[in-house]
N, C-alpha and C. Protein backbone atom coordinates (compact mmCIF):
# COMPACT_ATOMS: atom_id res chain seq x y z
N UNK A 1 3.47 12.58 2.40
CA UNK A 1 2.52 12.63 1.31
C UNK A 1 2.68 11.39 0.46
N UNK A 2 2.01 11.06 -0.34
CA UNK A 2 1.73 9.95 -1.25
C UNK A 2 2.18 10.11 -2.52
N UNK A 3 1.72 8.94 -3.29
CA UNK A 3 2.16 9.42 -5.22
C UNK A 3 1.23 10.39 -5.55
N UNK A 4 1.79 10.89 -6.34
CA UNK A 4 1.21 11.87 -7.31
C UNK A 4 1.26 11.12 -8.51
N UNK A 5 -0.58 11.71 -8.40
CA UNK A 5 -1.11 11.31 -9.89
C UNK A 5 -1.96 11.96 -10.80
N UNK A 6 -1.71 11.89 -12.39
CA UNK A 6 -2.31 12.61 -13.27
C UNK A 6 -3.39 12.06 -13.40
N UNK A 7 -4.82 12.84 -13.50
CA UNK A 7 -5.93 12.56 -13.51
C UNK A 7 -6.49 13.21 -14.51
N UNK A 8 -7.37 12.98 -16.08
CA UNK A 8 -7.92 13.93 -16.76
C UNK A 8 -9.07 13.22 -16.30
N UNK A 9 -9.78 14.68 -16.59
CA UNK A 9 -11.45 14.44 -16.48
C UNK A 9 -12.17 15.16 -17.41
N UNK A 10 -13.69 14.38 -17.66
CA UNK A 10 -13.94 15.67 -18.67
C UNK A 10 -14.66 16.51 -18.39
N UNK A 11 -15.10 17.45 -19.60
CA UNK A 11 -14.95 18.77 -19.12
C UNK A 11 -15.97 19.07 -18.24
N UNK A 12 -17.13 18.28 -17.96
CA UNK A 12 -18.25 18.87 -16.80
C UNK A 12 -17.37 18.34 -15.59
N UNK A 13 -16.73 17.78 -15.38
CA UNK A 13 -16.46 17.06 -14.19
C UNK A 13 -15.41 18.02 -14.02
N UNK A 14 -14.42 18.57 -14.65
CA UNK A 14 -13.43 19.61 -14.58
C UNK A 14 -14.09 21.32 -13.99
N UNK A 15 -14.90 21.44 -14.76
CA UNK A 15 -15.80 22.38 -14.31
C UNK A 15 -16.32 22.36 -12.92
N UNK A 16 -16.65 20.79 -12.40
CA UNK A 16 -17.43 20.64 -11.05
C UNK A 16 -15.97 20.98 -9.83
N UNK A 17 -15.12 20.49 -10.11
CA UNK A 17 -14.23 20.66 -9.56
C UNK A 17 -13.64 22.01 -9.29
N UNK A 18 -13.54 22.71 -10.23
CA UNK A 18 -13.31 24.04 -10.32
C UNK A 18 -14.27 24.60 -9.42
N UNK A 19 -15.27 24.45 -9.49
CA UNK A 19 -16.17 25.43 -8.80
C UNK A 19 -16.34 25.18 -7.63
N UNK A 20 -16.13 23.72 -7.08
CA UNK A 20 -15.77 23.61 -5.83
C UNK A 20 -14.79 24.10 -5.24
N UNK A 21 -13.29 24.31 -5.99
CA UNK A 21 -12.06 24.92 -5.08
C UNK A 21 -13.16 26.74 -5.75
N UNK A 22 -13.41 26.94 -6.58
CA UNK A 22 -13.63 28.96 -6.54
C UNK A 22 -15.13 28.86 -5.38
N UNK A 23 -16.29 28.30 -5.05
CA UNK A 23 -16.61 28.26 -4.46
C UNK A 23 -16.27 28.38 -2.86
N UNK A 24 -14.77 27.84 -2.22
CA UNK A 24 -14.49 27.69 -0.88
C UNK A 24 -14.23 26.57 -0.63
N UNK A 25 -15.17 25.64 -0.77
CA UNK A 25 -15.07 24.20 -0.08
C UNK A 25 -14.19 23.74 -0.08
N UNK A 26 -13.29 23.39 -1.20
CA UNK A 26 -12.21 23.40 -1.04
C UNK A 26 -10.96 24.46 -1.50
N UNK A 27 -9.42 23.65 -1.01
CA UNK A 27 -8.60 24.95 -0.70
C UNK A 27 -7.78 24.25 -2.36
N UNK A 28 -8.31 23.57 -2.81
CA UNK A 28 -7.12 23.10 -4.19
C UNK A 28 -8.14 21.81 -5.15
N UNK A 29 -7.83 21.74 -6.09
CA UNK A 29 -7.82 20.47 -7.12
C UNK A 29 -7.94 19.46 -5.93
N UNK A 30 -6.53 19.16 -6.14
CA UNK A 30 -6.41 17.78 -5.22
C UNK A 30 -7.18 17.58 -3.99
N UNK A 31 -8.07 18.33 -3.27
CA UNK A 31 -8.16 17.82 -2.10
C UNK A 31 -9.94 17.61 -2.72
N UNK A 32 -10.06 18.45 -4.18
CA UNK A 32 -11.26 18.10 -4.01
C UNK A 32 -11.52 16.18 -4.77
N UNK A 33 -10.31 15.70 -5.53
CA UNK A 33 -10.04 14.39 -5.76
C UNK A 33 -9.73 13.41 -4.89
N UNK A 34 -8.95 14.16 -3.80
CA UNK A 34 -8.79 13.27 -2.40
C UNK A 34 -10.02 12.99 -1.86
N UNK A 35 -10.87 13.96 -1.72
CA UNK A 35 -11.99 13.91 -1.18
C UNK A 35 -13.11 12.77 -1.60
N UNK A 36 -13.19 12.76 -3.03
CA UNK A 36 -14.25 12.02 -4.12
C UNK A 36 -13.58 10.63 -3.55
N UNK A 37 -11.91 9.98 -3.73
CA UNK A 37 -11.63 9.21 -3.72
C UNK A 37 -11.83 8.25 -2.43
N UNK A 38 -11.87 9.09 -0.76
CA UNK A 38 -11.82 8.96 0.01
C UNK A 38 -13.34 8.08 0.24
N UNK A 39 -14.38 8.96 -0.44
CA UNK A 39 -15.54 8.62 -0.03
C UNK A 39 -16.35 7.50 -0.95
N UNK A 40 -15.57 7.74 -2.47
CA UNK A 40 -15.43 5.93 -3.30
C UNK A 40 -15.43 4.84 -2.24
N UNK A 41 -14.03 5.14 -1.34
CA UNK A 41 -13.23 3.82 -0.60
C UNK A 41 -14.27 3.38 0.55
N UNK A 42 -14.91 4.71 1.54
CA UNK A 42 -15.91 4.50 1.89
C UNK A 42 -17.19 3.63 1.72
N UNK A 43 -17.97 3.78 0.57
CA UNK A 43 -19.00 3.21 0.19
C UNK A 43 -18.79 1.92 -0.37
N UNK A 44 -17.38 2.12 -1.03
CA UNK A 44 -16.94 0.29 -1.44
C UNK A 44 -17.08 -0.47 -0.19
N UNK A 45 -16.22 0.00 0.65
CA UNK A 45 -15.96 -1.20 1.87
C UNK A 45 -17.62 -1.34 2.89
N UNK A 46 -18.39 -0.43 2.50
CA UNK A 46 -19.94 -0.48 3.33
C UNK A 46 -20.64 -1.92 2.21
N UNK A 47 -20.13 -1.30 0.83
CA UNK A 47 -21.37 -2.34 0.35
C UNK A 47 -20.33 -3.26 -0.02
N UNK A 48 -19.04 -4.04 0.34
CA UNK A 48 -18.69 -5.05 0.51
C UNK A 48 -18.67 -5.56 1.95
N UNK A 49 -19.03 -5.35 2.83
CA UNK A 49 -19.36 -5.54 4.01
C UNK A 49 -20.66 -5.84 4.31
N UNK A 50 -21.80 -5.41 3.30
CA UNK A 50 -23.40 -5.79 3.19
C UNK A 50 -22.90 -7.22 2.43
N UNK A 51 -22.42 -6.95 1.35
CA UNK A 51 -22.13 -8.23 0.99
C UNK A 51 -22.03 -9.62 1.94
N UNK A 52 -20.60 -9.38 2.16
CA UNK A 52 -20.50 -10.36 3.27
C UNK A 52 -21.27 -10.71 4.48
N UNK A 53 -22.20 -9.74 4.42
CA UNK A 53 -23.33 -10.37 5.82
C UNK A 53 -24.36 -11.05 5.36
């Protein structure tokens, strides 16, 4: 596993999160931040890659 890190958010975005892990989708907090972060890193490296073409 990786660092652990403290993340505040506010409160709609805390809420969105929440309702995604009581909803199902996800199984915790973190995976629903892993998730957001994963798909940040995603779209960065697409539109720095448009860039560069």
């Amino acid at each position: 596993m990786g660092k652990t890190l403290q993340v505040s958010l506010p409160d709609e975005l805390n809420a969105e999160v929440s309702a995604a892990v009581a909803s199902g989708d996800f199984a915790c907090e973190s995976d629903v931040i892993r998730a957001a972060v994963e798909e940040w890193r995603a779209n960065h490296m697409i539109e720095r890659i448009g860039v560069e073409n």
